[in-house]
C-alpha atoms as a PDB file:
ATOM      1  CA  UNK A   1       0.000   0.000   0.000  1.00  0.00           C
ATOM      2  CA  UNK A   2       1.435   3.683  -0.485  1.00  0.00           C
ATOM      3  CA  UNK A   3       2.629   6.337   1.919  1.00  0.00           C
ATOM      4  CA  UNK A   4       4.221   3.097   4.090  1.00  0.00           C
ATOM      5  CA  UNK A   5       7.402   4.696   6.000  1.00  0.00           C
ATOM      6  CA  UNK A   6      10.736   3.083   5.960  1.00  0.00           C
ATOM      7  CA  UNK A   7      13.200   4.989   7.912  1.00  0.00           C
ATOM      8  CA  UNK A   8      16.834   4.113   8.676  1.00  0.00           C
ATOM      9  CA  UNK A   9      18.267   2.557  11.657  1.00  0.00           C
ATOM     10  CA  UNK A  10      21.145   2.165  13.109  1.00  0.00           C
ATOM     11  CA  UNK A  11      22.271  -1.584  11.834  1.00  0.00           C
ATOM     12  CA  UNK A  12      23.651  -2.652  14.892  1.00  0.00           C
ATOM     13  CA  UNK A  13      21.011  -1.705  16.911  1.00  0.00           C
ATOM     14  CA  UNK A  14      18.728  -3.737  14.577  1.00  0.00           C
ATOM     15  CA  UNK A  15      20.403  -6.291  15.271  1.00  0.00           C
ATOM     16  CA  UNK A  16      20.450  -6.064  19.230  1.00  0.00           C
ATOM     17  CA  UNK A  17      16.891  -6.089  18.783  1.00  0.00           C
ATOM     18  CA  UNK A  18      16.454  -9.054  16.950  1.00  0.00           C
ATOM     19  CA  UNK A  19      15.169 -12.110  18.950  1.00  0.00           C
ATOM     20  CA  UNK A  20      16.105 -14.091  16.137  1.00  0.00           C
ATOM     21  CA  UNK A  21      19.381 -16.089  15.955  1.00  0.00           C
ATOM     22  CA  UNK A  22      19.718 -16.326  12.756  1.00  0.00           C
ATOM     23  CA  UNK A  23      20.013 -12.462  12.164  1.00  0.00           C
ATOM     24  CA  UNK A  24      23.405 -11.672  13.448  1.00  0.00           C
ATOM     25  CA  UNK A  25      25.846  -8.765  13.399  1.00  0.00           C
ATOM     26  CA  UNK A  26      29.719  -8.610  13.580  1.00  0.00           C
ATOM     27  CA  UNK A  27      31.235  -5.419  14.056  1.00  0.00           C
ATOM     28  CA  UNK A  28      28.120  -3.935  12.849  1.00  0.00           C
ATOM     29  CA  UNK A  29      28.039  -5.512   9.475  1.00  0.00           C
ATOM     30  CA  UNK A  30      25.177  -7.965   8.683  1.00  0.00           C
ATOM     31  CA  UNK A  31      25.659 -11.034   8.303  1.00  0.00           C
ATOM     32  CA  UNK A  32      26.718 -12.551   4.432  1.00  0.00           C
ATOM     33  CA  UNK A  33      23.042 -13.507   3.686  1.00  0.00           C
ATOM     34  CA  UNK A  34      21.540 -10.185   4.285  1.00  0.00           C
ATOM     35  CA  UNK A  35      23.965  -8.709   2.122  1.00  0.00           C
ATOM     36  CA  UNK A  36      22.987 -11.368  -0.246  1.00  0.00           C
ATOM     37  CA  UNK A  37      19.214 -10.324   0.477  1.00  0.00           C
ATOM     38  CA  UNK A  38      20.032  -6.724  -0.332  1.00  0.00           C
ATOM     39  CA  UNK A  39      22.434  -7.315  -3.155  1.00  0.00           C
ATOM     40  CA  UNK A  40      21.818  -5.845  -6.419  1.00  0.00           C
ATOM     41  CA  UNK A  41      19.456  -3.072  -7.828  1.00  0.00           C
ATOM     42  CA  UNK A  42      16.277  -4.214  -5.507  1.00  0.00           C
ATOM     43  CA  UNK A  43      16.388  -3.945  -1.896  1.00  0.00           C
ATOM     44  CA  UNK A  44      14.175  -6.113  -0.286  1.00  0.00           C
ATOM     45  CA  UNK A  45      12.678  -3.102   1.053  1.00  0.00           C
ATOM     46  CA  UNK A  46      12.053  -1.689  -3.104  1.00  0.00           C
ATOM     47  CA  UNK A  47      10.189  -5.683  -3.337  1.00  0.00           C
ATOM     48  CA  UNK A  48       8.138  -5.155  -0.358  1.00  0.00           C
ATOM     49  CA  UNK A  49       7.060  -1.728  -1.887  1.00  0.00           C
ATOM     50  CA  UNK A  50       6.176  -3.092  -5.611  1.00  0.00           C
ATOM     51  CA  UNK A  51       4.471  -6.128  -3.507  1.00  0.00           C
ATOM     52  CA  UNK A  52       2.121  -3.868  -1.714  1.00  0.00           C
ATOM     53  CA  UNK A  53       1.945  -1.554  -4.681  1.00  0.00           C
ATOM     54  CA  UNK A  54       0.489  -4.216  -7.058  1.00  0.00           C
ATOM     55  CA  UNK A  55      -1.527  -6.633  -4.869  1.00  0.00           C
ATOM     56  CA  UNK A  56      -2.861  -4.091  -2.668  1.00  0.00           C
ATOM     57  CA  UNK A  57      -1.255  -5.442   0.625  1.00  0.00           C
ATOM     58  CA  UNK A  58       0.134  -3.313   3.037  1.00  0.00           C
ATOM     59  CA  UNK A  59       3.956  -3.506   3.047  1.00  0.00           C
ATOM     60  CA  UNK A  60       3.906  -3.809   7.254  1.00  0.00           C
ATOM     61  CA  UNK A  61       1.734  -6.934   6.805  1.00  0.00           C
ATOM     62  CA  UNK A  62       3.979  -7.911   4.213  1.00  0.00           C
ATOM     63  CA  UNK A  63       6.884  -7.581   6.089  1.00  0.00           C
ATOM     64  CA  UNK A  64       5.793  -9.199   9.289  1.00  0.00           C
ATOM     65  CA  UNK A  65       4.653 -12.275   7.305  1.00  0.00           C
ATOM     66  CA  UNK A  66       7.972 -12.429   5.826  1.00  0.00           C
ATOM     67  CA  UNK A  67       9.958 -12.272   9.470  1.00  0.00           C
ATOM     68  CA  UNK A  68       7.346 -14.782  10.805  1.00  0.00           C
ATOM     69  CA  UNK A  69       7.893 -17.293   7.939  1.00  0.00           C
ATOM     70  CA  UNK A  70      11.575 -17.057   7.101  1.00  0.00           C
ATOM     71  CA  UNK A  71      12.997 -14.459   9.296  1.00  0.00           C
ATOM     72  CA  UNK A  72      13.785 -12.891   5.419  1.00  0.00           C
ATOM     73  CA  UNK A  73      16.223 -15.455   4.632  1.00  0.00           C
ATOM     74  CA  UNK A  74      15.753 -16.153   0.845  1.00  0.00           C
ATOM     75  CA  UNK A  75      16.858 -19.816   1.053  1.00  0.00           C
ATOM     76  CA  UNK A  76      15.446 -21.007   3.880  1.00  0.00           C
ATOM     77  CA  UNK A  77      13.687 -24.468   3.332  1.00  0.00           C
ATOM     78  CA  UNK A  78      10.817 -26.127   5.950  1.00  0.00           C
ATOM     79  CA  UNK A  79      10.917 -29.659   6.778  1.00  0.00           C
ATOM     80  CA  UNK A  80       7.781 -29.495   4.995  1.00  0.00           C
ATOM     81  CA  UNK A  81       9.462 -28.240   2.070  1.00  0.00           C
ATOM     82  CA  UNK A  82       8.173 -24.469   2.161  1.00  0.00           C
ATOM     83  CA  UNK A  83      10.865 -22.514   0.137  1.00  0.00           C
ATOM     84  CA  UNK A  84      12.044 -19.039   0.059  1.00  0.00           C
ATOM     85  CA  UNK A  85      11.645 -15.567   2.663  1.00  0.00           C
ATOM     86  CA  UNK A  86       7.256 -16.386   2.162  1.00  0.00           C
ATOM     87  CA  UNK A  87       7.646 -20.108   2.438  1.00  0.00           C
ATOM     88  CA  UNK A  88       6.135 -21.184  -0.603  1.00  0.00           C
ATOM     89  CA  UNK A  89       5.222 -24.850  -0.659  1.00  0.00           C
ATOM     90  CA  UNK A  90       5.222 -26.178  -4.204  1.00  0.00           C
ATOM     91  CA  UNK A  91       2.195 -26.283  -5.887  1.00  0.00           C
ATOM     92  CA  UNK A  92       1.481 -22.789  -4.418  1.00  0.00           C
ATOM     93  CA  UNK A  93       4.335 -21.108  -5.903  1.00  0.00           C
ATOM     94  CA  UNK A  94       3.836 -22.789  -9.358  1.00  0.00           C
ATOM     95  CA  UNK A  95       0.324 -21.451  -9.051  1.00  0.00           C
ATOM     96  CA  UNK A  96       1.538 -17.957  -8.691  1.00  0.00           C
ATOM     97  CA  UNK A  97       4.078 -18.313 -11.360  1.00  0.00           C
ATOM     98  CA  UNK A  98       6.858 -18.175  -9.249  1.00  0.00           C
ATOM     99  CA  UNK A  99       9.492 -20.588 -11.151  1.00  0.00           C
ATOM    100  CA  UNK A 100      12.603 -19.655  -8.314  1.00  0.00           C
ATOM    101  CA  UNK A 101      11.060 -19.550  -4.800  1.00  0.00           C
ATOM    102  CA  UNK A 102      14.572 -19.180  -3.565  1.00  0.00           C
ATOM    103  CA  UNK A 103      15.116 -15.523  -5.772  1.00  0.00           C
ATOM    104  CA  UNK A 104      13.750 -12.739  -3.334  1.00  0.00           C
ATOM    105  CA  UNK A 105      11.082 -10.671  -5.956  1.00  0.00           C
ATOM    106  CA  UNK A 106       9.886 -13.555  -7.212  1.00  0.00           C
ATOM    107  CA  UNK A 107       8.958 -15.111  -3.840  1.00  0.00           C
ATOM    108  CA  UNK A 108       7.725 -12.123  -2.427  1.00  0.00           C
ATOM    109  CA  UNK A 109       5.603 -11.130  -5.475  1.00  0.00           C
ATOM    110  CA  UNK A 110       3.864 -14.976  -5.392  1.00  0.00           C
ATOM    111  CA  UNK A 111       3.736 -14.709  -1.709  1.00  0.00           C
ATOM    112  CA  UNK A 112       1.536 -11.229  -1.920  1.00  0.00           C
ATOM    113  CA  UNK A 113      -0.512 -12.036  -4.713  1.00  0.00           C
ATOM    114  CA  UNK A 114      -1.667 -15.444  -2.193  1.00  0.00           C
ATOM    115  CA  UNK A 115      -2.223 -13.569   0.805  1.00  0.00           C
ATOM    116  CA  UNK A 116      -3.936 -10.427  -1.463  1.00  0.00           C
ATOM    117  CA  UNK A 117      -6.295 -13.584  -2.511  1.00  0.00           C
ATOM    118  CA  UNK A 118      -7.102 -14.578   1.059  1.00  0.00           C
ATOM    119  CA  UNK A 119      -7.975 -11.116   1.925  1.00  0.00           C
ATOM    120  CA  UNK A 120     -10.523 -10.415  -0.917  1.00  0.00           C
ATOM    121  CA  UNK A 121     -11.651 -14.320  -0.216  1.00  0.00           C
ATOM    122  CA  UNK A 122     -12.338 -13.556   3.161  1.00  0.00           C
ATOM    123  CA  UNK A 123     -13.479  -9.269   3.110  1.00  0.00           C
ATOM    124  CA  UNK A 124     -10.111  -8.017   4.072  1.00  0.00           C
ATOM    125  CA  UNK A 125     -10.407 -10.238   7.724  1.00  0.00           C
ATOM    126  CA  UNK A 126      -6.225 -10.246   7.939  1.00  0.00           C
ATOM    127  CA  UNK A 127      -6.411 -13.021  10.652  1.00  0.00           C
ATOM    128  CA  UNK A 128      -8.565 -15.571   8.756  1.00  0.00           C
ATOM    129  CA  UNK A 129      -6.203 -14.680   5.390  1.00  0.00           C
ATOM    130  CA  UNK A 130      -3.211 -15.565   7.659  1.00  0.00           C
ATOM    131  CA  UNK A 131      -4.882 -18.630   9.042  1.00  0.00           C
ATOM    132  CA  UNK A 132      -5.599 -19.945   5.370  1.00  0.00           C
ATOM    133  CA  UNK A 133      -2.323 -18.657   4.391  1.00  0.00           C
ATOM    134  CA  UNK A 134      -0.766 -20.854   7.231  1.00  0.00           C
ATOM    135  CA  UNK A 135      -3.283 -24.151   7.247  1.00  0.00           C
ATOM    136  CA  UNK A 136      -5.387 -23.809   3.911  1.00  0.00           C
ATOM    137  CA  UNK A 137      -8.916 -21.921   3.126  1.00  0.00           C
ATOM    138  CA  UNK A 138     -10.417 -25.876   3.545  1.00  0.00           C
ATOM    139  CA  UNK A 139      -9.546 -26.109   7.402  1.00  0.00           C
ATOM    140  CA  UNK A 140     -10.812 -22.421   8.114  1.00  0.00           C
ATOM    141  CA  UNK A 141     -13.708 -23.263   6.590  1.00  0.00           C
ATOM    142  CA  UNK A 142     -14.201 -26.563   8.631  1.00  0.00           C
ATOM    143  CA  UNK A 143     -13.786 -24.745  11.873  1.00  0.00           C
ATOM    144  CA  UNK A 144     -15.454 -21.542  11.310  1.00  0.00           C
ATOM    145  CA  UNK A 145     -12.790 -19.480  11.626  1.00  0.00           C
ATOM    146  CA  UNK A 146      -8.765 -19.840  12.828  1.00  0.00           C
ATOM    147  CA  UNK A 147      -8.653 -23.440  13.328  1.00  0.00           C
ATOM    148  CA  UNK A 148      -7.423 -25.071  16.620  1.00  0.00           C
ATOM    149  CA  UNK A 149      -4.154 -25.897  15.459  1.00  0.00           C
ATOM    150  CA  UNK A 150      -1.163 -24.622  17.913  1.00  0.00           C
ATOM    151  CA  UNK A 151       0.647 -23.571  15.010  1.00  0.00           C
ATOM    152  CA  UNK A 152      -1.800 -21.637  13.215  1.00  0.00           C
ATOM    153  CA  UNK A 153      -3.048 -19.879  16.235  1.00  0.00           C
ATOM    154  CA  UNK A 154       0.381 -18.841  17.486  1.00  0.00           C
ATOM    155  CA  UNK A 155       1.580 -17.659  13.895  1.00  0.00           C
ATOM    156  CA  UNK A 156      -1.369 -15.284  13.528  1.00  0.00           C
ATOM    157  CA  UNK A 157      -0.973 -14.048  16.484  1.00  0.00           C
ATOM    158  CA  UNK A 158       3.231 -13.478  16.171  1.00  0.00           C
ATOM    159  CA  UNK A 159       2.392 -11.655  12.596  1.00  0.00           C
ATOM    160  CA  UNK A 160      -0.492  -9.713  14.387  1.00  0.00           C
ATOM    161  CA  UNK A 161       2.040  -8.498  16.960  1.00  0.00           C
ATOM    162  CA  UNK A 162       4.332  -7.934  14.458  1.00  0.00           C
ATOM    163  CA  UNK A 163       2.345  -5.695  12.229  1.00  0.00           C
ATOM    164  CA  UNK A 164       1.485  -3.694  15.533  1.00  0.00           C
ATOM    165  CA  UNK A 165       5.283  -2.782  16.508  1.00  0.00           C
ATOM    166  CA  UNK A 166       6.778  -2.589  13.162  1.00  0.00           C
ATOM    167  CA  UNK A 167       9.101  -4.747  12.009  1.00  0.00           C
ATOM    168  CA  UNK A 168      13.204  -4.376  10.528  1.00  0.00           C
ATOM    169  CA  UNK A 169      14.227  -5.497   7.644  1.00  0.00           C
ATOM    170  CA  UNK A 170      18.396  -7.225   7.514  1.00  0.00           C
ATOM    171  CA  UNK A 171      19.100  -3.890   6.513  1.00  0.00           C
ATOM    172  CA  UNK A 172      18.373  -2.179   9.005  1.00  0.00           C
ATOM    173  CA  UNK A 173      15.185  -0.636   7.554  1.00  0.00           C
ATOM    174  CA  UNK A 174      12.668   0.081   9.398  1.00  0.00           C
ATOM    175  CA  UNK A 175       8.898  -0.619   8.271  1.00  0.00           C
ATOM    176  CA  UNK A 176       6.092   1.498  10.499  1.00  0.00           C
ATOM    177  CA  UNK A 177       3.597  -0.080  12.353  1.00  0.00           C
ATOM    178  CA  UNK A 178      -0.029  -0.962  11.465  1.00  0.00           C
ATOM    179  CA  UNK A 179      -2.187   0.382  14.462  1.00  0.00           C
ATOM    180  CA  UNK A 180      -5.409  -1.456  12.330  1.00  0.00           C
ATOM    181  CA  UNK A 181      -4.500  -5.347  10.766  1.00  0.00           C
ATOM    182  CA  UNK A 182      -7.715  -5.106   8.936  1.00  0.00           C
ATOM    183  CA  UNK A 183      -6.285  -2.324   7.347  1.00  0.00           C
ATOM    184  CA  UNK A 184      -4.307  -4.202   5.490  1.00  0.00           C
ATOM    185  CA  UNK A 185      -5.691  -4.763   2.229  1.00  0.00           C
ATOM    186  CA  UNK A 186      -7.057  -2.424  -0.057  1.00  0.00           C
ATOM    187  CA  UNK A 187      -9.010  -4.068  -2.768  1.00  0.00           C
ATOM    188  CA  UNK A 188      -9.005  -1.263  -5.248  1.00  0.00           C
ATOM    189  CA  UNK A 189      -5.494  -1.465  -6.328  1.00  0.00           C
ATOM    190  CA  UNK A 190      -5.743  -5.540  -6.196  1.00  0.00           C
ATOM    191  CA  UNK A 191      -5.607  -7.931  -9.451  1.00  0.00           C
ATOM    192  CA  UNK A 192      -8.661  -9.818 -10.192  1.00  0.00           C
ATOM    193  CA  UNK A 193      -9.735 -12.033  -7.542  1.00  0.00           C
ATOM    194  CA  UNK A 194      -9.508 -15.979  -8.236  1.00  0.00           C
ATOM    195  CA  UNK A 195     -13.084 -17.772  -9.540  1.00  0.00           C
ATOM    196  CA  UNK A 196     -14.736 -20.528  -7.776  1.00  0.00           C
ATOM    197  CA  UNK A 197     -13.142 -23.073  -9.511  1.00  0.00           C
ATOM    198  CA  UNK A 198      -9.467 -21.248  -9.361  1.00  0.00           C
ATOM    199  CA  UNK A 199      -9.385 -21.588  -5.561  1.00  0.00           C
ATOM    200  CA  UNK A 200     -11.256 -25.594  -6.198  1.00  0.00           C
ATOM    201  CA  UNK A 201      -7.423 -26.357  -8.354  1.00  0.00           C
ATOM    202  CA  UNK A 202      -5.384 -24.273  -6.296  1.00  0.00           C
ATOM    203  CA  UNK A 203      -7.050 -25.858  -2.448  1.00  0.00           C
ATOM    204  CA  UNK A 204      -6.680 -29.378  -4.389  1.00  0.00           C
ATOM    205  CA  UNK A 205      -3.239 -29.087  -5.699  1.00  0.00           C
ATOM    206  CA  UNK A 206      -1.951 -27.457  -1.840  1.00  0.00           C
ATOM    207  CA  UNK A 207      -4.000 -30.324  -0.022  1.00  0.00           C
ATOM    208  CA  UNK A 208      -0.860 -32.494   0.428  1.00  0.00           C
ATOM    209  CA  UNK A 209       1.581 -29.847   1.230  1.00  0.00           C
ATOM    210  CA  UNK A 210      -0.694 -28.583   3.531  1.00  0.00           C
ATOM    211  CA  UNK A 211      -0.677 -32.122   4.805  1.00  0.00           C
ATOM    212  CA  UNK A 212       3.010 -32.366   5.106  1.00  0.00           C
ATOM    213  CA  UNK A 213       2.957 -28.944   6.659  1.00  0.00           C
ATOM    214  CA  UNK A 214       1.148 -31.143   9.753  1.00  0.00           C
ATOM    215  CA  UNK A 215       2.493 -34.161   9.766  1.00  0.00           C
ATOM    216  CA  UNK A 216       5.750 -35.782   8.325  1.00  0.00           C
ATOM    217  CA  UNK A 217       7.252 -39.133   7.882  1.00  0.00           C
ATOM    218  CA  UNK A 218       7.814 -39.347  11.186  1.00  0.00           C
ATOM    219  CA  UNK A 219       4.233 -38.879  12.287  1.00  0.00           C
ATOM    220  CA  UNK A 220       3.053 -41.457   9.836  1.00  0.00           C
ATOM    221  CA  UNK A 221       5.230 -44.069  11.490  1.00  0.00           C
ATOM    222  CA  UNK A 222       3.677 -43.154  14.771  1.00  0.00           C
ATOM    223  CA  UNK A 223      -0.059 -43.221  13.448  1.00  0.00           C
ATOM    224  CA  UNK A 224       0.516 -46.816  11.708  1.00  0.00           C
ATOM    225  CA  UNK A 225       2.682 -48.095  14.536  1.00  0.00           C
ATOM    226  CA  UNK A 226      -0.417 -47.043  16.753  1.00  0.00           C
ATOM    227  CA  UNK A 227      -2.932 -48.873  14.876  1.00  0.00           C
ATOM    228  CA  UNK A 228      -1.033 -52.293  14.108  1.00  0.00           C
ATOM    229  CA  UNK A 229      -1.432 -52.315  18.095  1.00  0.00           C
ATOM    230  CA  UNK A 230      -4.937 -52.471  17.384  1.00  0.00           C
ATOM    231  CA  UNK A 231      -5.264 -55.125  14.564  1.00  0.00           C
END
């Protein structure tokens, strides 16, 4: 969304505000992979922007997603297999046209046009758009709202908080916070909301990473461990 204020902050105070151990600072120079974050002609904070800019998504939501999912490290990987600073699962970034999760624009464009989609799905309600973004549109449907999945309830929540202190970028940039979540999304400057049948493909072709996003291998061997005791 325009008119968001960045300001610049000291980098290493950034840093000795981080709760996150995987942004570090030495001597007040960040650490190689936010360089590599900031290298070239577009700063993360310039992607953010054209994000918010074209999907209609403010860039503090943006942002806070961002630190929630990957802590804006462009090649982290889940053990789900969620790629990139969004954490794109598969079929969701080949959805959005985003052939390199791990290259920062591309993620982050893919990763706003989704979430821009969850807003106008659900009236510009940020928390069940993060919910769906977290644990699919099919499980906030089935509960009525967030569903009652630690996870999913704690990561609303963190971006939430996020949004409402403002949130700095490897950088040191500083993104200003959102008093209002709900004012997040602003549906007049947003592409063309999916059809019926759009979000049908795209729900069907994320059911199993959203599956694997809940339970891996190693719960499998649990659950049929558990019932041969039973047969």
């Amino acid at each position: 969304m325009k008119g968001v204020l960045f300001m610049q902050i000291d980098p290493i105070t950034a840093a000795l505000g981080s709760t996150t151990a995987s942004t570090t600072s030495v001597n007040g120079v960040n650490n190689f992979e936010s360089y590599l974050n900031n290298a070239g002609n577009n700063s993360l904070a310039s992607i953010f922007q054209k994000a918010a800019d074209t999907y209609g998504v403010s860039v503090s939501l943006l942002t806070a997603m961002a630190k929630q999912e990957s802590n804006f490290q462009a090649n982290a990987t889940s053990k789900s297999g969620a790629m990139g600073i969004m954490q794109l699962m598969p079929s969701t970034a080949s959805y959005f046209g985003c052939t390199d999760p791990y290259d920062p624009e591309q993620n982050i464009m893919a990763g706003a046009k989704y979430i821009s989609e969850l807003l106008n799905k659900y009236n510009g309600d940020t928390s069940l758009a993060l919910a769906a973004y977290n644990a699919g549109s099919g499980n906030v449907a089935k509960y009525g709202g967030i569903p009652p999945f630690k996870e999913t309830q704690n990561y609303v929540a963190k971006i939430t908080g996020y949004m409402q202190e403002g949130v700095t970028l490897p950088d040191g940039t500083a993104v200003a916070a959102s008093a209002n979540s709900n004012a997040a999304y602003n549906a007049g400057t947003a592409d063309n909301s999916l059809s019926v049948s759009q979000w049908d493909s795209l729900e069907q072709d994320a059911l199993q990473d959203i599956l694997d996003r809940f339970f891996n291998y190693d719960d499998y061997l649990r659950f049929l461990n558990m019932f041969m005791k039973f047969m």
